[in-house]
N, C-alpha and C. Protein backbone atom coordinates (compact mmCIF):
# COMPACT_ATOMS: atom_id res chain seq x y z
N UNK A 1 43.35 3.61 169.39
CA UNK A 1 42.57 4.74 169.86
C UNK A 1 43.45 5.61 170.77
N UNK A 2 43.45 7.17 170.51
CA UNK A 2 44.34 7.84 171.47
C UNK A 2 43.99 7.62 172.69
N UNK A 3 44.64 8.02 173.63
CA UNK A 3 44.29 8.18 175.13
C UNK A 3 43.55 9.84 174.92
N UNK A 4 42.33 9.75 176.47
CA UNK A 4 42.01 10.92 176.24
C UNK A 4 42.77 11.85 176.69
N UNK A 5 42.63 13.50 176.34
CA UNK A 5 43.91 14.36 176.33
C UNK A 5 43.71 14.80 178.06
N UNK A 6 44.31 15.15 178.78
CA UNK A 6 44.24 15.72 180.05
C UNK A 6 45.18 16.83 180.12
N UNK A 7 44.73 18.46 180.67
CA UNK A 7 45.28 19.43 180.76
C UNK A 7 45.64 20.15 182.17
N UNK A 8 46.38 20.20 181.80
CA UNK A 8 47.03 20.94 183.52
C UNK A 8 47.97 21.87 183.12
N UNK A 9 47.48 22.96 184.37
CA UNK A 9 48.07 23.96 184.74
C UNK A 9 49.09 23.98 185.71
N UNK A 10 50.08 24.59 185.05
CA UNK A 10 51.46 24.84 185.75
C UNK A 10 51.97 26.12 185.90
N UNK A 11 51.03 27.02 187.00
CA UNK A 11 51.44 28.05 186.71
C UNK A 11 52.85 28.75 187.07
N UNK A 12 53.37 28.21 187.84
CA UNK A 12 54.65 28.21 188.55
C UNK A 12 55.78 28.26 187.23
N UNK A 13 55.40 27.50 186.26
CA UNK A 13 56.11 27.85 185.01
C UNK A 13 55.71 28.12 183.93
N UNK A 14 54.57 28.65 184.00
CA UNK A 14 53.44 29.48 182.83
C UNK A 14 53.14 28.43 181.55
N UNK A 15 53.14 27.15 181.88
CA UNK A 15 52.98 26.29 180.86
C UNK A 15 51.20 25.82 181.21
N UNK A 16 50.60 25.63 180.29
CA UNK A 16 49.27 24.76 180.24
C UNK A 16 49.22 23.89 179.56
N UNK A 17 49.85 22.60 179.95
CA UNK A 17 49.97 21.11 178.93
C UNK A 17 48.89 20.17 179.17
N UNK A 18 49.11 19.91 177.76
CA UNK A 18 48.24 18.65 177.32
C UNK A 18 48.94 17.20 177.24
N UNK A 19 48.32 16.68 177.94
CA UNK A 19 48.56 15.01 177.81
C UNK A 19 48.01 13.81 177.45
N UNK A 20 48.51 12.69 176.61
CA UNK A 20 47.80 12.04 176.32
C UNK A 20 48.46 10.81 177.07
N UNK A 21 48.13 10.24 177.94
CA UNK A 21 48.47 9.35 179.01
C UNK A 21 49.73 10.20 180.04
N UNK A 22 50.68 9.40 179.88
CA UNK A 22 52.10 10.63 180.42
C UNK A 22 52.93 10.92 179.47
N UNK A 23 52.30 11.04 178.58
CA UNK A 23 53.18 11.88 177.08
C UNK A 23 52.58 13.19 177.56
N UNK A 24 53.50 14.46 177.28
CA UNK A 24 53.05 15.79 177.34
C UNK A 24 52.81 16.10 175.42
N UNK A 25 52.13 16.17 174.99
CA UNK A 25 51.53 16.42 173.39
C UNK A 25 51.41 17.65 172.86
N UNK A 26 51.20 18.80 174.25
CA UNK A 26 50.99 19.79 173.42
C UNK A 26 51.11 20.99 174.67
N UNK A 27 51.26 22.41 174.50
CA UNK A 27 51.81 23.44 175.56
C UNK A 27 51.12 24.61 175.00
N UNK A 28 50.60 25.57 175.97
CA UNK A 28 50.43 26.73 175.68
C UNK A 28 51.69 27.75 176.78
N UNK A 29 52.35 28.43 176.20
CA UNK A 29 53.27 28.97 176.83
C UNK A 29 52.93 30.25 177.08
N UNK A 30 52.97 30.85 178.57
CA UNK A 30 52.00 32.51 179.08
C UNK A 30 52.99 32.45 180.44
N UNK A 31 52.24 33.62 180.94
CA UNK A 31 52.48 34.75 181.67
C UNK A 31 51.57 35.52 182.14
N UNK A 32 51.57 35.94 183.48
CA UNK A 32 50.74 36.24 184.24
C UNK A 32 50.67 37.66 184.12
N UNK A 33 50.32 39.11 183.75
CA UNK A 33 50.37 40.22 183.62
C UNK A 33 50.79 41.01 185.09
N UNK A 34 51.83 41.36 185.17
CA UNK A 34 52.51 41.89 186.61
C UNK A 34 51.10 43.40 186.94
N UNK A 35 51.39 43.82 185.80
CA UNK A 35 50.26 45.31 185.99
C UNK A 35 48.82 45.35 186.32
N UNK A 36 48.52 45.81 186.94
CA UNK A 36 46.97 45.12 187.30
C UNK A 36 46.09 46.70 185.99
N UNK A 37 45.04 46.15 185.54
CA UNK A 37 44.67 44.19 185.39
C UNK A 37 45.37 43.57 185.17
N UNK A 38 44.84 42.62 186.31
CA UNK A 38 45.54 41.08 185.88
C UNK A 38 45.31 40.45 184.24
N UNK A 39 46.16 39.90 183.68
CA UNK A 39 45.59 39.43 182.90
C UNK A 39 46.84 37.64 182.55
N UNK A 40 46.14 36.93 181.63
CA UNK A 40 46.63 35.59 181.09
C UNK A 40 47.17 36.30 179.85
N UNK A 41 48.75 35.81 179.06
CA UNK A 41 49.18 36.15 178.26
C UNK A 41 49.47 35.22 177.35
N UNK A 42 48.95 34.75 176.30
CA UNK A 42 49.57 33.49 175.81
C UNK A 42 50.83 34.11 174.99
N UNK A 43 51.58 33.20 174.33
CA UNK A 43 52.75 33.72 174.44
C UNK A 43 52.94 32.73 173.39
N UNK A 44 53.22 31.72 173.25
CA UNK A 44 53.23 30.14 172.23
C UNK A 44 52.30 29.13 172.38
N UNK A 45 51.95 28.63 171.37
CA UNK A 45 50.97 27.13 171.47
C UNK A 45 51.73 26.20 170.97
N UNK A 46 52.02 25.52 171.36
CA UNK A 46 52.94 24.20 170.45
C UNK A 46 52.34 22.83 170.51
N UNK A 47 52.07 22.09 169.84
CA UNK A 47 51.77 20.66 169.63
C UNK A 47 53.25 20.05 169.17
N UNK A 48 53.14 18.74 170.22
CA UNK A 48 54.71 18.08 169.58
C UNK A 48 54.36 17.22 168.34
N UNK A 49 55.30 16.88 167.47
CA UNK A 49 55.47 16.12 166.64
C UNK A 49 54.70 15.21 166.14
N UNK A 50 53.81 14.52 165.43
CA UNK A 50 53.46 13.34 165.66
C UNK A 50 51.81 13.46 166.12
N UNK A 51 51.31 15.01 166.50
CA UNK A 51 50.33 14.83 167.18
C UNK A 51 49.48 16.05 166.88
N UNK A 52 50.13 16.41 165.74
CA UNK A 52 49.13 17.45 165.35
C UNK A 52 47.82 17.10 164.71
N UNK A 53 47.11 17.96 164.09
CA UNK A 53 46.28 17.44 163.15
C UNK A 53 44.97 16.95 163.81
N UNK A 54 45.32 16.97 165.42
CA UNK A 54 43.96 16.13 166.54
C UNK A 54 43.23 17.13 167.55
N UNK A 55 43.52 18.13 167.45
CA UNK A 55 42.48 19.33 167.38
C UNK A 55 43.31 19.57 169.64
N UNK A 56 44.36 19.05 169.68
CA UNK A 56 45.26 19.54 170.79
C UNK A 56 44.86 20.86 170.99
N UNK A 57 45.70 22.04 169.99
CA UNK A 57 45.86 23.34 170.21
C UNK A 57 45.18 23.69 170.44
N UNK A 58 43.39 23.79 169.70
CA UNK A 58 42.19 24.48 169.85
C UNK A 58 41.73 23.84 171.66
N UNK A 59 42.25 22.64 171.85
CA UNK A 59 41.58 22.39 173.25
C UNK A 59 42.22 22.70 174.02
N UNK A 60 43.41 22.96 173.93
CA UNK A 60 44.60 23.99 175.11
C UNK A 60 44.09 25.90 175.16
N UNK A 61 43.96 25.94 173.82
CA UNK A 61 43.96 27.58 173.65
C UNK A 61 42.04 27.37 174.45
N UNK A 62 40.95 26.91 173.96
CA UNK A 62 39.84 26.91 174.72
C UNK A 62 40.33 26.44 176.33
N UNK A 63 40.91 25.92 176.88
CA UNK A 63 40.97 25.66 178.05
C UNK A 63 41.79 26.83 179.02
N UNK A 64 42.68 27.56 178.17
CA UNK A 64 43.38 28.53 178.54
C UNK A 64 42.01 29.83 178.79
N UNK A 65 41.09 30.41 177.54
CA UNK A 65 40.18 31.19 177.83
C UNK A 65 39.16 30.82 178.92
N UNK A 66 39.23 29.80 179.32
CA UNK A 66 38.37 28.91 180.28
C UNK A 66 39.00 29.19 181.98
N UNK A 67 39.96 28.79 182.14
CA UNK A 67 41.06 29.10 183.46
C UNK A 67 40.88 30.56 183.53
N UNK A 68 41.11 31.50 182.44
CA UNK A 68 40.98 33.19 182.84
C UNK A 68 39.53 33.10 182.72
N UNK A 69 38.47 32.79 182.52
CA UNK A 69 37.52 33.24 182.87
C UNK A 69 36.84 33.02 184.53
N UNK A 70 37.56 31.65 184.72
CA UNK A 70 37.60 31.33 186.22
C UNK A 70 37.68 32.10 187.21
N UNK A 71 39.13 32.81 186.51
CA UNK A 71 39.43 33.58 187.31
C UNK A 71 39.56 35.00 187.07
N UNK A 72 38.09 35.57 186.51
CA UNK A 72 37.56 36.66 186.27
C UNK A 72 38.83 37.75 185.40
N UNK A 73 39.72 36.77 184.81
CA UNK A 73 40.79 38.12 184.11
C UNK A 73 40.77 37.87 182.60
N UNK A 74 40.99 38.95 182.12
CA UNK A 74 41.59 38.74 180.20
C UNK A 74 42.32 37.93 179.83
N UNK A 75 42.03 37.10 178.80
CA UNK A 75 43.59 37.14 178.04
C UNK A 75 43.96 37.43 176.87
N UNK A 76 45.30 37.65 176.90
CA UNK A 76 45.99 38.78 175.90
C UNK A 76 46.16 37.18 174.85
N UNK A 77 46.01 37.21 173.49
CA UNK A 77 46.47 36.25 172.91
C UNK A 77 47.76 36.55 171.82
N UNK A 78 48.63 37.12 172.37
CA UNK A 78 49.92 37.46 171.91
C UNK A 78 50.43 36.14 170.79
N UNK A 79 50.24 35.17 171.34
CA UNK A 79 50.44 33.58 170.34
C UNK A 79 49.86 34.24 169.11
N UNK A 80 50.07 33.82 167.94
CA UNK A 80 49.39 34.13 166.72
C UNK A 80 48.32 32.78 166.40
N UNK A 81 48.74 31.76 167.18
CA UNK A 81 47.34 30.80 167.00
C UNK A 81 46.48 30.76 167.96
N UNK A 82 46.67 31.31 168.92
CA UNK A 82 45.70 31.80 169.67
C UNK A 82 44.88 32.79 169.61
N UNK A 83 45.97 34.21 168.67
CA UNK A 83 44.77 35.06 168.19
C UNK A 83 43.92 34.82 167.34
N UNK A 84 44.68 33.45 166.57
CA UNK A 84 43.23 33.39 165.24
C UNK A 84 42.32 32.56 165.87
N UNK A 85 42.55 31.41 166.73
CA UNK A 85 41.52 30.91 167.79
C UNK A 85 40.15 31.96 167.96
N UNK A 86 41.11 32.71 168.78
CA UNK A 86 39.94 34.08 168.95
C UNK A 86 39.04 34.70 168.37
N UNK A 87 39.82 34.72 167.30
CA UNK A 87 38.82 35.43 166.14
C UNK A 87 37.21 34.28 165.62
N UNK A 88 38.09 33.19 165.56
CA UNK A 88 37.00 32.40 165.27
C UNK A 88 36.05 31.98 166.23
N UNK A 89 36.62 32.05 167.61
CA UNK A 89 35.67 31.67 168.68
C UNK A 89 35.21 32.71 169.50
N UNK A 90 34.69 34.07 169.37
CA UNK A 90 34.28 35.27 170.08
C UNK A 90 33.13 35.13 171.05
N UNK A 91 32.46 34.00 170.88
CA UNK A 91 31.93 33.79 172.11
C UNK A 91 32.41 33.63 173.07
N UNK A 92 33.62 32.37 172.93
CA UNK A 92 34.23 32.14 173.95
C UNK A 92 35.80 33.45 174.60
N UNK A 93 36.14 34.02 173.36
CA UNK A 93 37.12 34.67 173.70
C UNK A 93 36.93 36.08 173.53
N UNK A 94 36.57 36.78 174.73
CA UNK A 94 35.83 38.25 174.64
C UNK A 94 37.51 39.19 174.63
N UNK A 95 37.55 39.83 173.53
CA UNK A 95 38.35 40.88 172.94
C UNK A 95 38.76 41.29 174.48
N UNK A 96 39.97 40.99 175.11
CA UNK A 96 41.07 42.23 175.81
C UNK A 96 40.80 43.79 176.05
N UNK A 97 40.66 44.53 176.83
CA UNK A 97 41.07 45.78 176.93
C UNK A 97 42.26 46.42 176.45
N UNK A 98 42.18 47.53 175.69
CA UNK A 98 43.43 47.84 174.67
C UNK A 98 44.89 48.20 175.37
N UNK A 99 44.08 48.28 177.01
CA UNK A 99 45.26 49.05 177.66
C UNK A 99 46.00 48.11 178.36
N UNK A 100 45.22 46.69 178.99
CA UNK A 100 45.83 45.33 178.84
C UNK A 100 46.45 44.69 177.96
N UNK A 101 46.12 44.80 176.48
CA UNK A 101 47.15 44.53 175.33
C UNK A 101 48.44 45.34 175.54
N UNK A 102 48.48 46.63 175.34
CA UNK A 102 49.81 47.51 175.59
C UNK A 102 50.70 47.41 176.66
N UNK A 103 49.82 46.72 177.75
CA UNK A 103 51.06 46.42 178.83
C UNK A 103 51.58 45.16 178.77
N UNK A 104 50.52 43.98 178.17
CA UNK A 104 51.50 42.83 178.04
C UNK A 104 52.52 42.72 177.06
N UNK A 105 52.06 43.93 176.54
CA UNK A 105 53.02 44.08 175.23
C UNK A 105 54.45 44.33 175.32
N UNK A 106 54.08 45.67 176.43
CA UNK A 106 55.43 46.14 177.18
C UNK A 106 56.18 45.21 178.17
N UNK A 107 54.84 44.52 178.57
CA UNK A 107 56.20 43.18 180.07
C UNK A 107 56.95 41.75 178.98
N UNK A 108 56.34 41.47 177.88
CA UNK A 108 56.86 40.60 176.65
C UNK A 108 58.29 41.41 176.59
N UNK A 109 58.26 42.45 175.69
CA UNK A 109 58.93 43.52 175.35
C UNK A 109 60.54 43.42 176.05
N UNK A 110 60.09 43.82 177.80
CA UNK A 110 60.93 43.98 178.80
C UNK A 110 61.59 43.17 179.47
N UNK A 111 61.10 41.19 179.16
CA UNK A 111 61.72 39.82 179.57
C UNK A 111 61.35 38.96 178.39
N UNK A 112 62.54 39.53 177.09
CA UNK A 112 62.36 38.45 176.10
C UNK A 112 63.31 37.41 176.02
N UNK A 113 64.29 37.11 176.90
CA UNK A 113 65.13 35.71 177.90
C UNK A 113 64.08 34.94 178.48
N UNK A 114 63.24 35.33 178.58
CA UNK A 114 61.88 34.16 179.10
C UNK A 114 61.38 33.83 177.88
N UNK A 115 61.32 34.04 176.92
CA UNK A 115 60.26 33.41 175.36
C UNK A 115 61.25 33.17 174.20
């Protein structure tokens, strides 16, 4: 039986990992939007090796829309499995402001040595 998954935030290095005991299993990789609005940027979702297939990503990418709603900001789902997350979960993941998309677009854009 797996261990159950446990997620933590690291914002200090824009990672949101998943763990299954002290294995790290799975990462959502973001960025904090410098431009106000503030916003959450996802950026990559990765599941390691071995551990896909166990529904990790969808509980990182939901836990990620969960933390920005906490804390009353957007997030941009720049990840491409996070945008299709989105699409499928619109309850939980309320569509970005267009003008918050264009700037995370531009701070991605302007520090791509970070991704």
């Amino acid at each position: 039986m797996a261990a159950a998954l446990k997620i933590r935030d690291d914002r200090e290095k824009g990672r949101l990992e998943a763990f299954e005991g002290d294995t790290r299993v799975g990462v959502v990789v973001y960025f904090v939007l410098n431009a106000a609005p503030r916003a959450l940027v996802a950026v990559h979702t990765v599941v390691e090796e071995g551990h896909e297939g166990k529904g990790i990503a969808g509980s990182l990418v939901r836990e990620f829309y969960a933390l920005a709603a906490r804390e009353s900001v957007p997030v941009v789902p720049l990840c491409p499995y996070a945008a299709k997350w989105a699409e499928k979960h619109p309850d939980e993941a309320p569509e970005p402001p267009a003008e918050v998309v264009h700037a995370a677009k531009a701070q991605l854009k302007a520090t791509p040595e970070l991704w």
